[in-house]
N, C-alpha and C. Protein backbone atom coordinates (compact mmCIF):
# COMPACT_ATOMS: atom_id res chain seq x y z
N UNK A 1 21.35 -19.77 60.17
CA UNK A 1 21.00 -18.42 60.54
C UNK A 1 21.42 -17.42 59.46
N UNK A 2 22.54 -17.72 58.98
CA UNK A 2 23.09 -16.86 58.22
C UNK A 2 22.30 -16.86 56.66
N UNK A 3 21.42 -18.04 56.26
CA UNK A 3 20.72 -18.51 55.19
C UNK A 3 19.45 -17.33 55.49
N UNK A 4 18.96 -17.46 56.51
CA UNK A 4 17.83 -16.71 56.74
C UNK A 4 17.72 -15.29 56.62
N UNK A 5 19.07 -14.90 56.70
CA UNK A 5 19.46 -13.36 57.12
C UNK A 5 19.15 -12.52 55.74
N UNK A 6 20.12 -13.81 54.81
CA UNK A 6 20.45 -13.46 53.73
C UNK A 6 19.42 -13.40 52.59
N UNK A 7 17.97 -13.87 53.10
CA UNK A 7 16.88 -14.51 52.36
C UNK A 7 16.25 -13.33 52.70
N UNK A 8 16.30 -13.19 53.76
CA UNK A 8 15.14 -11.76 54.23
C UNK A 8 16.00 -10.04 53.24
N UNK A 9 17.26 -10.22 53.54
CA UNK A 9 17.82 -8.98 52.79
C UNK A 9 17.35 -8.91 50.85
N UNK A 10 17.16 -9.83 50.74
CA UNK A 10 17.35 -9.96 49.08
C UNK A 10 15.64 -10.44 48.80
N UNK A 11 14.71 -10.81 49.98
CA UNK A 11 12.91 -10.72 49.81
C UNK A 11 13.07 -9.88 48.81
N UNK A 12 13.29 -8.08 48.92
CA UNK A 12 12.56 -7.21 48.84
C UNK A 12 12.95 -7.18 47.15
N UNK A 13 14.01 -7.59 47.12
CA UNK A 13 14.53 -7.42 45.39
C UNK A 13 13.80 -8.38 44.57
N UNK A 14 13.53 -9.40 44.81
CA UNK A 14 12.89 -10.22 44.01
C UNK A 14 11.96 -9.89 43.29
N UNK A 15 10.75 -8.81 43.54
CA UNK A 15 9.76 -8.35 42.60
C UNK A 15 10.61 -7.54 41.67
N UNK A 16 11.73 -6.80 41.88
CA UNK A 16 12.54 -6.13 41.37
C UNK A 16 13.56 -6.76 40.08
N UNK A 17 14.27 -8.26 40.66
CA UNK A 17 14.72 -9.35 39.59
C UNK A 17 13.43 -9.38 38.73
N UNK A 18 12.30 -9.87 38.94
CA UNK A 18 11.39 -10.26 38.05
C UNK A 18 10.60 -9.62 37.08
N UNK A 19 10.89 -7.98 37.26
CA UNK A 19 10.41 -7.24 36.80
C UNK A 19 11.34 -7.27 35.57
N UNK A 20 12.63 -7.23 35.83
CA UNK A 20 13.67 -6.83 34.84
C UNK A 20 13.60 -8.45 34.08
N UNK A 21 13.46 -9.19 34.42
CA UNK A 21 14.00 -10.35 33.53
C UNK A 21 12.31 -10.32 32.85
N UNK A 22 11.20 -9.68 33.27
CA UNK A 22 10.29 -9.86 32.37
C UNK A 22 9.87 -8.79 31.04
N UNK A 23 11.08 -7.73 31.32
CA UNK A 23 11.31 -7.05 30.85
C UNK A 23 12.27 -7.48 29.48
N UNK A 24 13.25 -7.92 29.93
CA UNK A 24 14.71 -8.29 29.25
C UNK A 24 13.91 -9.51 27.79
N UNK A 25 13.27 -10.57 28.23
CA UNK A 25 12.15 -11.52 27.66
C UNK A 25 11.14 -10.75 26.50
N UNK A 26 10.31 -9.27 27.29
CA UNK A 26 9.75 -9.01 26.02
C UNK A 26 10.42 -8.28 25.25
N UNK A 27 11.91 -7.56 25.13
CA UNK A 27 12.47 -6.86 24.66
C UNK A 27 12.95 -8.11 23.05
N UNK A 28 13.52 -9.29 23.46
CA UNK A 28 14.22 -10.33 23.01
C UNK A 28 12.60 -10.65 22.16
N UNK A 29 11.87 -11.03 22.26
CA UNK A 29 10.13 -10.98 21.58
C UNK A 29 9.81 -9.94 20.45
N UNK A 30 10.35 -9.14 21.11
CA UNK A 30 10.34 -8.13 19.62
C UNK A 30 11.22 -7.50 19.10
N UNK A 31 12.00 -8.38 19.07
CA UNK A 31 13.36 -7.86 18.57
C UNK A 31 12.77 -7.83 16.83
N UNK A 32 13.30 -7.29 16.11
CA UNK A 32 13.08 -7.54 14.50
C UNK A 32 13.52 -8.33 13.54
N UNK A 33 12.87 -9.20 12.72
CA UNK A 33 12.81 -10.34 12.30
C UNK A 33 13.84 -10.23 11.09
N UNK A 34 14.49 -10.61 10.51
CA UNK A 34 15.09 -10.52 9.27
C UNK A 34 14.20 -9.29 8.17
N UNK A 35 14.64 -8.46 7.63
CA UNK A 35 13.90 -7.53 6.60
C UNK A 35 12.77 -7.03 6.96
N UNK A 36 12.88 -7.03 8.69
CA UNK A 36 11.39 -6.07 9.00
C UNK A 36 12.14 -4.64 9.31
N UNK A 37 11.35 -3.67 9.96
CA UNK A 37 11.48 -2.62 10.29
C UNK A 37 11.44 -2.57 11.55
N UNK A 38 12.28 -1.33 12.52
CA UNK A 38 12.52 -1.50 13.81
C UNK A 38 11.60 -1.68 14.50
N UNK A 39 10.33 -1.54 13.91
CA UNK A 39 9.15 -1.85 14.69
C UNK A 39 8.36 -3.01 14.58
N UNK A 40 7.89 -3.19 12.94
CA UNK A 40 7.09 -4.79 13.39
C UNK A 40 6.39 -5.01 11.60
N UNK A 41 6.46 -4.18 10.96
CA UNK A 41 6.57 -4.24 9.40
C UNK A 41 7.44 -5.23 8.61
N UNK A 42 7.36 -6.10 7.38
CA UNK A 42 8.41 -6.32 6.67
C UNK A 42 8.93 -5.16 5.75
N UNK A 43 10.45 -4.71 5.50
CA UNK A 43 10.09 -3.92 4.40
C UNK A 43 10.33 -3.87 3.05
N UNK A 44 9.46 -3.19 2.04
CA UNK A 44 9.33 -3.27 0.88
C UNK A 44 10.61 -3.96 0.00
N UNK A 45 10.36 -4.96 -0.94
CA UNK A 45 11.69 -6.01 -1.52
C UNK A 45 12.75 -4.55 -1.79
N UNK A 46 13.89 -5.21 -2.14
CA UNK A 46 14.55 -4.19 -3.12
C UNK A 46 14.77 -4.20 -4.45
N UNK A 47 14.78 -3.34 -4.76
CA UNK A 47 14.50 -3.27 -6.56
C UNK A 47 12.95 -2.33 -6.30
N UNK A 48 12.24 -2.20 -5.20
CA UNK A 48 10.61 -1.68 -5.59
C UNK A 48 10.87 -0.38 -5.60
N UNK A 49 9.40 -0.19 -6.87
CA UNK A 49 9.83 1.14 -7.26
C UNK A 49 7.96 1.43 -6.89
N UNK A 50 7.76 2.91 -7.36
CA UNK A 50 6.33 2.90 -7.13
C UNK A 50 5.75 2.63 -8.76
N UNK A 51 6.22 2.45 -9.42
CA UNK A 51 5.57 1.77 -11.07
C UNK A 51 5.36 -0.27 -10.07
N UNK A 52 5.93 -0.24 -9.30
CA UNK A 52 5.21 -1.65 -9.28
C UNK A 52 3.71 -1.65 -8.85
N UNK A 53 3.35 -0.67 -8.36
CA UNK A 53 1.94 -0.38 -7.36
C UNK A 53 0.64 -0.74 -8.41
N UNK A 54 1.22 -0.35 -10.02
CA UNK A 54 0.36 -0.23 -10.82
C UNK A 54 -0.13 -1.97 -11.03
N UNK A 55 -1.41 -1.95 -11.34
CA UNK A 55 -2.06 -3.49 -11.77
C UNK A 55 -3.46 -3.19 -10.79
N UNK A 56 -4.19 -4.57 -10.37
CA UNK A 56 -5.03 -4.73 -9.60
C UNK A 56 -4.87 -5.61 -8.73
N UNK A 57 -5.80 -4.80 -7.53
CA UNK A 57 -5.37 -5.63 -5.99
C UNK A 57 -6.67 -5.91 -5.35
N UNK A 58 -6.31 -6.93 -4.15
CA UNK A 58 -7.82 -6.93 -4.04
C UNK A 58 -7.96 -7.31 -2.80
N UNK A 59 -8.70 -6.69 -2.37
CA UNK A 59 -9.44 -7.14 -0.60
C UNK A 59 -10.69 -8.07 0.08
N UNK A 60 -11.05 -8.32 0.67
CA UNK A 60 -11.72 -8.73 1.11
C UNK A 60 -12.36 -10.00 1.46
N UNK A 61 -13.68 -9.78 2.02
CA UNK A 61 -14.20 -11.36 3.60
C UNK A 61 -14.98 -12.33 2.55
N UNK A 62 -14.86 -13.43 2.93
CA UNK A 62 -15.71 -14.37 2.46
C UNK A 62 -16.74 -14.80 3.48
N UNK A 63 -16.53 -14.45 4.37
CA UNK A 63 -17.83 -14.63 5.72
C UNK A 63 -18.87 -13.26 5.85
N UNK A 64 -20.06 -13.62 6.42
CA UNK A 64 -20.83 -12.78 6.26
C UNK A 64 -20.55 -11.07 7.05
N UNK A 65 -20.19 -10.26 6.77
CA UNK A 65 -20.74 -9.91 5.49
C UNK A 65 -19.82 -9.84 4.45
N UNK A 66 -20.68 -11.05 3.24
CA UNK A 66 -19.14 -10.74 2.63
C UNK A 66 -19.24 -9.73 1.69
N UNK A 67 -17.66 -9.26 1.19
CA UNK A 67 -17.27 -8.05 0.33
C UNK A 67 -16.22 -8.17 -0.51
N UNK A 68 -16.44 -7.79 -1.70
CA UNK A 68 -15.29 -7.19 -2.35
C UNK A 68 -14.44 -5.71 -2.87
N UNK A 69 -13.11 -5.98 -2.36
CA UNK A 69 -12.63 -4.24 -2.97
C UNK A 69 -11.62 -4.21 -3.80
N UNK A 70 -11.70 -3.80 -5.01
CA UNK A 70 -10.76 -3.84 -6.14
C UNK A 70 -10.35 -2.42 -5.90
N UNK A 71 -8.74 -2.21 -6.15
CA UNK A 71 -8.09 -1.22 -6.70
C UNK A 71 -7.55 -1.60 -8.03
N UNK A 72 -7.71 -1.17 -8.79
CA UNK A 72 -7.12 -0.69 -9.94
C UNK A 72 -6.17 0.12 -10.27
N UNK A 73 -5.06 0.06 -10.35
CA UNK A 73 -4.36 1.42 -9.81
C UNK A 73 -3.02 1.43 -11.20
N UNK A 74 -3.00 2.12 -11.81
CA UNK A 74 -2.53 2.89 -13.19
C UNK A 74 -0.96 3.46 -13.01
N UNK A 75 -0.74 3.78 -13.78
CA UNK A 75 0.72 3.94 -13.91
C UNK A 75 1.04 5.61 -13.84
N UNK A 76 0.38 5.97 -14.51
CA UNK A 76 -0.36 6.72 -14.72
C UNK A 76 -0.56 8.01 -13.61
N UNK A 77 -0.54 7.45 -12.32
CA UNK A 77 -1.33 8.06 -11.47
C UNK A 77 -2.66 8.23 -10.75
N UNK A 78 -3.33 7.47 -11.27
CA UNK A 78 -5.02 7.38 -11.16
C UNK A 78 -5.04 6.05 -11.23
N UNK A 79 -6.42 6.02 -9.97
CA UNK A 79 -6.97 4.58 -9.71
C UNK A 79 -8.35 5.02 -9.74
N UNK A 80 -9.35 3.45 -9.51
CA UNK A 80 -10.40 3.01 -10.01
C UNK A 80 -11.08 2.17 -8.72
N UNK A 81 -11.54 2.36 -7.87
CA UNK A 81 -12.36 1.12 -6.90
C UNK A 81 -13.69 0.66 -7.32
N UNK A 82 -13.72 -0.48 -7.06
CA UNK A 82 -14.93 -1.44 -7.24
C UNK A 82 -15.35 -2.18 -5.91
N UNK A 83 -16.46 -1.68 -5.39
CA UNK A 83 -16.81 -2.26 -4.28
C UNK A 83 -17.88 -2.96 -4.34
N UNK A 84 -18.25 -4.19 -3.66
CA UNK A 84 -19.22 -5.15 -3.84
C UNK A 84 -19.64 -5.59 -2.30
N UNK A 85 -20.42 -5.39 -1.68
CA UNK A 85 -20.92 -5.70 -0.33
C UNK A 85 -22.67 -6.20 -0.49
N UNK A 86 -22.39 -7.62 0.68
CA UNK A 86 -23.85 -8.10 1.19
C UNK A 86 -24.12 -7.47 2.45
N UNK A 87 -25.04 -7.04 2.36
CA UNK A 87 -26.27 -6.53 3.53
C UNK A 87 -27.25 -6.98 3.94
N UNK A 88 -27.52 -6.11 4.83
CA UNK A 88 -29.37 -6.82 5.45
C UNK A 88 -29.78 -6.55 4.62
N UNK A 89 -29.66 -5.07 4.00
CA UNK A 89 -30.59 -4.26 2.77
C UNK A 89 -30.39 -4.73 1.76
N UNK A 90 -29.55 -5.92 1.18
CA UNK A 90 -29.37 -6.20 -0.17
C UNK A 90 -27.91 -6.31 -0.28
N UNK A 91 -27.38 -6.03 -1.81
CA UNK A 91 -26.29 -6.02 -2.35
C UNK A 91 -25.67 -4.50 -2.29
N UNK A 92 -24.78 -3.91 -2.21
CA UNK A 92 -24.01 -2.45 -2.53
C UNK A 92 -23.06 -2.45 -3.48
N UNK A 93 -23.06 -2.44 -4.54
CA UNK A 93 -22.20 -2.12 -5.54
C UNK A 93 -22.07 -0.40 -5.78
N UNK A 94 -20.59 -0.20 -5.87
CA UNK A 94 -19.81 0.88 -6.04
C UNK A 94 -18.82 0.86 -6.93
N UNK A 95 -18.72 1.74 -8.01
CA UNK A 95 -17.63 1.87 -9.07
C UNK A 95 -17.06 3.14 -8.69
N UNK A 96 -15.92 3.41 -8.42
CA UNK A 96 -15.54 5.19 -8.69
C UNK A 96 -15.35 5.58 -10.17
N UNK A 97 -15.19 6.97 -9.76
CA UNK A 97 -14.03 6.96 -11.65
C UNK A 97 -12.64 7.43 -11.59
N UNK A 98 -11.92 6.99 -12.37
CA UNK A 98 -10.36 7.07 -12.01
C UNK A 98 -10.26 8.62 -11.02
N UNK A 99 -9.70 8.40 -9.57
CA UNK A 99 -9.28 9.27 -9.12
C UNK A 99 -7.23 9.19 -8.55
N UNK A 100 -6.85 10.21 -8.43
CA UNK A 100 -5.72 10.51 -8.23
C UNK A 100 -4.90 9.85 -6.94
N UNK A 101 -3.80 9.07 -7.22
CA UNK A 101 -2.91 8.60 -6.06
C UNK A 101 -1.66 8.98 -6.48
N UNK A 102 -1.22 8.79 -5.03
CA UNK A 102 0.45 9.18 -5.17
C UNK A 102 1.36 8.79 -4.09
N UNK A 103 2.50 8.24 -4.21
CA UNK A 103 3.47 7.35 -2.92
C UNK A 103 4.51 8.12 -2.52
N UNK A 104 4.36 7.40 -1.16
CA UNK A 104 5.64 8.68 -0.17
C UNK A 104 6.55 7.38 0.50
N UNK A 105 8.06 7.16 0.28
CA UNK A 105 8.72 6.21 0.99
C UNK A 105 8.94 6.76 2.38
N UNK A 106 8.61 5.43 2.93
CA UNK A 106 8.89 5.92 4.26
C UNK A 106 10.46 5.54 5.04
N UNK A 107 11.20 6.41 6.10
CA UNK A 107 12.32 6.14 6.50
C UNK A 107 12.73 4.77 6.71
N UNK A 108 11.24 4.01 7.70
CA UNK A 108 11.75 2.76 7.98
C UNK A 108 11.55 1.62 7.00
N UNK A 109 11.25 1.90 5.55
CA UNK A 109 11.47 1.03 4.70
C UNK A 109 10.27 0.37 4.48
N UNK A 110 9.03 0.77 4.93
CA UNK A 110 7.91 0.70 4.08
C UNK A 110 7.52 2.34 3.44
N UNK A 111 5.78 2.11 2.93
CA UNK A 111 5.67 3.19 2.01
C UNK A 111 4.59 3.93 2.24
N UNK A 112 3.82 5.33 1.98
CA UNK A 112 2.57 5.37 2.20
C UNK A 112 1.82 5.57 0.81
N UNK A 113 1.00 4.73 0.69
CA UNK A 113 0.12 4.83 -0.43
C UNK A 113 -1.32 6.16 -0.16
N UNK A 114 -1.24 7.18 -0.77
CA UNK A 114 -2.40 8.36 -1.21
C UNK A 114 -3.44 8.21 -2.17
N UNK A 115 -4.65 7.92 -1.59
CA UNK A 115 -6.02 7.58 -2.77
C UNK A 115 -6.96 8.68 -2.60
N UNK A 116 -7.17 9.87 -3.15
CA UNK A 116 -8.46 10.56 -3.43
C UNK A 116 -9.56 10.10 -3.33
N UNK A 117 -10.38 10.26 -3.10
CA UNK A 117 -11.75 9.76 -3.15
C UNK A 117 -12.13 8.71 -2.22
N UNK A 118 -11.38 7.68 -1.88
CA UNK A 118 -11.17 6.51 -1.36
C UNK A 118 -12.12 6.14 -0.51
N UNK A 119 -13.22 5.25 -0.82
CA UNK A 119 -14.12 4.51 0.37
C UNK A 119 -14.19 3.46 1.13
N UNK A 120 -14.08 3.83 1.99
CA UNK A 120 -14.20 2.38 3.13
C UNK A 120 -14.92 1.89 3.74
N UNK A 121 -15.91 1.24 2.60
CA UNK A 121 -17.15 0.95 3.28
C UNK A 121 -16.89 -0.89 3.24
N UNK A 122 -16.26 -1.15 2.25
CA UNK A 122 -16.11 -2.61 2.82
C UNK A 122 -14.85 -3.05 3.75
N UNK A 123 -13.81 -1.88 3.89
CA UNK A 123 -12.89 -2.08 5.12
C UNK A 123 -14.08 -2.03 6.55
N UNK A 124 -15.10 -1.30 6.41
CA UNK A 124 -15.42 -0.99 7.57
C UNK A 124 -16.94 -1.01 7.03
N UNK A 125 -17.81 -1.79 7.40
CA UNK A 125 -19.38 -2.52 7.15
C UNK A 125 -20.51 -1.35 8.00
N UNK A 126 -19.48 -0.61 8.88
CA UNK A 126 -20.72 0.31 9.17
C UNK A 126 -21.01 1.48 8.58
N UNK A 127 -19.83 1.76 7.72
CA UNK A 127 -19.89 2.84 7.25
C UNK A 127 -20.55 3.03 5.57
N UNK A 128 -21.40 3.92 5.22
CA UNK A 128 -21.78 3.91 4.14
C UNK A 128 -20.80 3.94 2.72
N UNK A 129 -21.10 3.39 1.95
CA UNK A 129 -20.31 3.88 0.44
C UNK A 129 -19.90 5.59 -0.30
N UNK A 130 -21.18 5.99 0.54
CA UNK A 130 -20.89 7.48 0.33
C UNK A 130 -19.56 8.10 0.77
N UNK A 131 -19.55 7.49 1.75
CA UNK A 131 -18.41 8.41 3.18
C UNK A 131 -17.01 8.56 2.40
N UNK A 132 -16.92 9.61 2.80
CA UNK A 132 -14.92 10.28 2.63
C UNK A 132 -14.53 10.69 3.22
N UNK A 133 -13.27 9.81 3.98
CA UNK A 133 -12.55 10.65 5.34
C UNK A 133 -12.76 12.19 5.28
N UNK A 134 -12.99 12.96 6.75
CA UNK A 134 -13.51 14.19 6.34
C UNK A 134 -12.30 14.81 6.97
N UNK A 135 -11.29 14.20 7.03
CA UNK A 135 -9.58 14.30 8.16
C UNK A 135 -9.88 14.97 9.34
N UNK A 136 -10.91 14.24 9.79
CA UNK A 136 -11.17 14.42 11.70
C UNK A 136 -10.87 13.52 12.05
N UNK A 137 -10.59 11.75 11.87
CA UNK A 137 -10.74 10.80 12.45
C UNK A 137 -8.88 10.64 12.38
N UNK A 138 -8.57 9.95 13.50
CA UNK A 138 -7.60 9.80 13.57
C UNK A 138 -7.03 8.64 13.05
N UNK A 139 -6.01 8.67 11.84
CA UNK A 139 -6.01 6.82 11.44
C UNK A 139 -4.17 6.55 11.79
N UNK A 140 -4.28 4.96 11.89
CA UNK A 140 -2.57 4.59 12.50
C UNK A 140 -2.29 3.81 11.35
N UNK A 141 -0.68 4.14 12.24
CA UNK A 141 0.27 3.12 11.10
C UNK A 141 1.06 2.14 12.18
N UNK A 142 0.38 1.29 11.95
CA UNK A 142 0.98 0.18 12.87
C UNK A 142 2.22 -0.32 13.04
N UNK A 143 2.53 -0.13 11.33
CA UNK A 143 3.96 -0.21 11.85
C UNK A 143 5.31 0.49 12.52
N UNK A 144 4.64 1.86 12.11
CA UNK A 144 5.25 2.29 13.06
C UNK A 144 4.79 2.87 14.81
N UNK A 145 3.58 1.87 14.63
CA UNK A 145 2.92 2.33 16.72
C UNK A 145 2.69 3.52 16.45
N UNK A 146 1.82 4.14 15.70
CA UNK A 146 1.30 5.51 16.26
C UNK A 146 0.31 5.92 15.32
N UNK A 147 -0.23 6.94 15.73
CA UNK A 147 -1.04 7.67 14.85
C UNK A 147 -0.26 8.52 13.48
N UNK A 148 -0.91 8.18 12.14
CA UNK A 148 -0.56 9.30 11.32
C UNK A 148 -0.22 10.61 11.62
N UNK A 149 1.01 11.02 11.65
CA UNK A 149 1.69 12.56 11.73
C UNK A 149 2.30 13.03 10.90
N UNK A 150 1.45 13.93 9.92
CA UNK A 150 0.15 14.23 10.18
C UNK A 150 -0.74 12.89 9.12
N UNK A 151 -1.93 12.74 9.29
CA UNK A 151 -2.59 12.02 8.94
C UNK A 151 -3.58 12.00 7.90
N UNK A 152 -3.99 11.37 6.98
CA UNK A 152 -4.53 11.66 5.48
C UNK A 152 -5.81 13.50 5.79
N UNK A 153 -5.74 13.93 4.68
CA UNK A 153 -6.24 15.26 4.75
C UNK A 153 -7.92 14.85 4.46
N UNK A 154 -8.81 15.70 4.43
CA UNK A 154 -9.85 15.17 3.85
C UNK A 154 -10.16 15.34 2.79
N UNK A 155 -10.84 14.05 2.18
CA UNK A 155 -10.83 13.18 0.97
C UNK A 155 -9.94 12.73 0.34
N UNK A 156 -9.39 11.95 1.63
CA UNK A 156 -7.93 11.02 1.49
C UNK A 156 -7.86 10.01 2.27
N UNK A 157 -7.38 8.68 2.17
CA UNK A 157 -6.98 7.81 2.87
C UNK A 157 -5.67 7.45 2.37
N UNK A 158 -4.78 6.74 3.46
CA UNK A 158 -3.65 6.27 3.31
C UNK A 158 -3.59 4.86 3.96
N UNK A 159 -3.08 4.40 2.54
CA UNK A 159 -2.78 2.77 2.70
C UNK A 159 -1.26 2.36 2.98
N UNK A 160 -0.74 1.66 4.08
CA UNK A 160 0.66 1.74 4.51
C UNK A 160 1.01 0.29 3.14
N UNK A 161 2.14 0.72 2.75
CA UNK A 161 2.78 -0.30 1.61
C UNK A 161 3.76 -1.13 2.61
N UNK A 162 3.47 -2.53 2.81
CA UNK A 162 4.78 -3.08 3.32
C UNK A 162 4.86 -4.47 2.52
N UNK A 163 6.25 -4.84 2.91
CA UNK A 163 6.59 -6.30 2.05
C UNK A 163 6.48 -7.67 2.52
N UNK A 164 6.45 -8.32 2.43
CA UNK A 164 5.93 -10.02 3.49
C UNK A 164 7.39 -10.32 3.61
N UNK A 165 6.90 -11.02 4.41
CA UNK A 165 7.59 -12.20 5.57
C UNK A 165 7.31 -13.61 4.67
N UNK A 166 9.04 -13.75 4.34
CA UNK A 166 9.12 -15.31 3.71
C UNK A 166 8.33 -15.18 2.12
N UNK A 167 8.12 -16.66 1.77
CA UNK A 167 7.35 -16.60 0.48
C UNK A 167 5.95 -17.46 1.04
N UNK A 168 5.02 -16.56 0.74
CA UNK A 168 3.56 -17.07 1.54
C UNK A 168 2.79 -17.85 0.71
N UNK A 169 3.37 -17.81 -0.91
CA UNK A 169 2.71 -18.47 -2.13
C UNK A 169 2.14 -17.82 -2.55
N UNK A 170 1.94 -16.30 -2.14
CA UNK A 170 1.13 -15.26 -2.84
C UNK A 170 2.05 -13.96 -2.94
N UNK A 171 1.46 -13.08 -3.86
CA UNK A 171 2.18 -12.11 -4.16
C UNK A 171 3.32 -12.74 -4.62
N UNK A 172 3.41 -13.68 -5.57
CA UNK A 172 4.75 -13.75 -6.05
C UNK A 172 5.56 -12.69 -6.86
N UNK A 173 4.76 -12.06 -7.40
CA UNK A 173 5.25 -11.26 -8.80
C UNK A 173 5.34 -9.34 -8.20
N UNK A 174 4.41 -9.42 -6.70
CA UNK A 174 4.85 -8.33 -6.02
C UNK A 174 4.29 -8.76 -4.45
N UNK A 175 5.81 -8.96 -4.12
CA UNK A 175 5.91 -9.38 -2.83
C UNK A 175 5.68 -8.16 -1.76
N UNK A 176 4.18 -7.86 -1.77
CA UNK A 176 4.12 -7.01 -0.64
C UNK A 176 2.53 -6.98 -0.46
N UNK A 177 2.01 -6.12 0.17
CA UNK A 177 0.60 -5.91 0.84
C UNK A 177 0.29 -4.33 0.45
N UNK A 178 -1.04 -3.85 0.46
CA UNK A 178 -1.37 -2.37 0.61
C UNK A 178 -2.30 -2.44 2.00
N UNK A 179 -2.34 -1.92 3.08
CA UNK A 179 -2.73 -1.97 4.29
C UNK A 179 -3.62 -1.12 4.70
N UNK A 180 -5.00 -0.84 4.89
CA UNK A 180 -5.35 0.24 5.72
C UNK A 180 -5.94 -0.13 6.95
N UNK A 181 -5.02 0.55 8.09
CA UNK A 181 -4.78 0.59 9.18
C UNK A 181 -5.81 1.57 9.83
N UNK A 182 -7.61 0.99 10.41
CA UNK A 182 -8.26 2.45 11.08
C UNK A 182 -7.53 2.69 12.17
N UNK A 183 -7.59 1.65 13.62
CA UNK A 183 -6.49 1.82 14.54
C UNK A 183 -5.29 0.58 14.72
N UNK A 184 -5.41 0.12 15.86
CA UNK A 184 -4.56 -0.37 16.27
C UNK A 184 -4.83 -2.20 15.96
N UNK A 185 -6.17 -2.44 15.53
CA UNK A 185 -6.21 -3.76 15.17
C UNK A 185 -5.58 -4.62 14.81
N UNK A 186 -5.87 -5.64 15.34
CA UNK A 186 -4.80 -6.91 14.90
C UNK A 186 -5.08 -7.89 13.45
N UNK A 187 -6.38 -7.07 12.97
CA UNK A 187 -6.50 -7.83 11.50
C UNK A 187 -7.05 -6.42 10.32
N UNK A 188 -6.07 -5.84 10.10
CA UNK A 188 -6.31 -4.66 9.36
C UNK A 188 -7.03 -5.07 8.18
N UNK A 189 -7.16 -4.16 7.27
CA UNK A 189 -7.73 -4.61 5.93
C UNK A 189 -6.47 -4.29 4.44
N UNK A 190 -6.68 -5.43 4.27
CA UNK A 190 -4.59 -5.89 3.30
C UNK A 190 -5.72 -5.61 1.70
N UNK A 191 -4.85 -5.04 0.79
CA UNK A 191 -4.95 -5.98 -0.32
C UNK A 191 -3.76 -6.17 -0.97
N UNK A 192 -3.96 -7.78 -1.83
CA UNK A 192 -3.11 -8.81 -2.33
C UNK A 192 -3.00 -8.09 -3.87
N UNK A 193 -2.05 -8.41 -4.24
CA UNK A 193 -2.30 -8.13 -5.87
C UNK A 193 -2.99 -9.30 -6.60
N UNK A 194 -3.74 -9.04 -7.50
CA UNK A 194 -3.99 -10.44 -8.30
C UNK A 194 -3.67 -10.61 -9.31
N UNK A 195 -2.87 -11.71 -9.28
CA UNK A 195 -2.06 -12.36 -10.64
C UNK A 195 -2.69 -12.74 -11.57
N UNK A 196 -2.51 -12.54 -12.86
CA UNK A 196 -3.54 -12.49 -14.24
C UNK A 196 -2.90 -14.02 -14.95
């Protein structure tokens, strides 16, 4: 009797235990990994400076549609994109001419990369080669869960700089990624540096 009493008093808590221990579980899930950021980034090695940014990097799909996106990016201050996309309509080739970038460290230990001119037509296949953020659209930084505050101006994009997880066999010589993040996606558009 006394089993029963005691079963009926403590029913009502049980959605209440289970809430918290499913709570307690995803807290322990995202806890932060060795050299990430409190949120879900690795961050940038140490020793990085923004003279490492300079060289060429490169993006893009090998499935249809496929694309390529070169940055070129100078010491200097000024970069160079080369875009290469298959279409229904054909091929799209795009050269810019050196336009102006510039890097902002961020608190939690990645970076934001600033490109003038910057097109995202092979991050994003619907959009034309012409297009330049016109800073109406709202773009995120995943690593830190939110929207840009405030967020690239227009005729600007921002590429989040972060550093990898482990040694992946790439990026040896600059262990990190350039990221642009439209929202919240789970397969953003990275570029790798390429080793000469």
């Amino acid at each position: 009797m006394l089993k029963s009493k005691l079963s009926r008093r403590f029913l009502p808590l049980l959605p209440i235990l289970i809430t918290l221990w499913a709570i307690g579980l995803a807290c322990l899930s995202n806890a932060p990994r060795e050299g990430a950021t409190a949120d879900r980034c690795p961050v940038l090695p140490e020793g990085f400076s923004q003279e490492d940014l300079a060289g060429t990097w490169v993006a893009g799909s090998p499935s249809y549609p496929k694309s390529s996106d070169t940055l070129i990016i100078r010491s200097d201050g000024t970069y160079k994109q080369i875009i290469w996309l298959e279409s229904q309509s054909g091929e799209v080739e795009y050269e810019s001419d050196w336009q102006a970038w510039s890097f902002e460290y961020r608190e939690n230990g990645t970076g934001y990369l600033y490109l003038d001119d910057y097109r995202g037509c092979a991050a994003n296949t619907g959009r034309s080669c012409d297009w330049v953020n016109d800073g109406k659209i709202p773009w995120a930084d995943l690593c830190e869960r939110q929207w840009m505050d405030p967020g690239p101006r227009a005729g600007e994009i921002i590429l989040v700089v972060t550093g990898t997880y482990g040694n992946s066999g790439k990026n040896t010589s600059h262990p990190f990624f350039l990221t642009l993040f439209n929202g919240f996606e789970s397969s953003p558009w990275s570029y790798a540096y390429q080793e000469k």
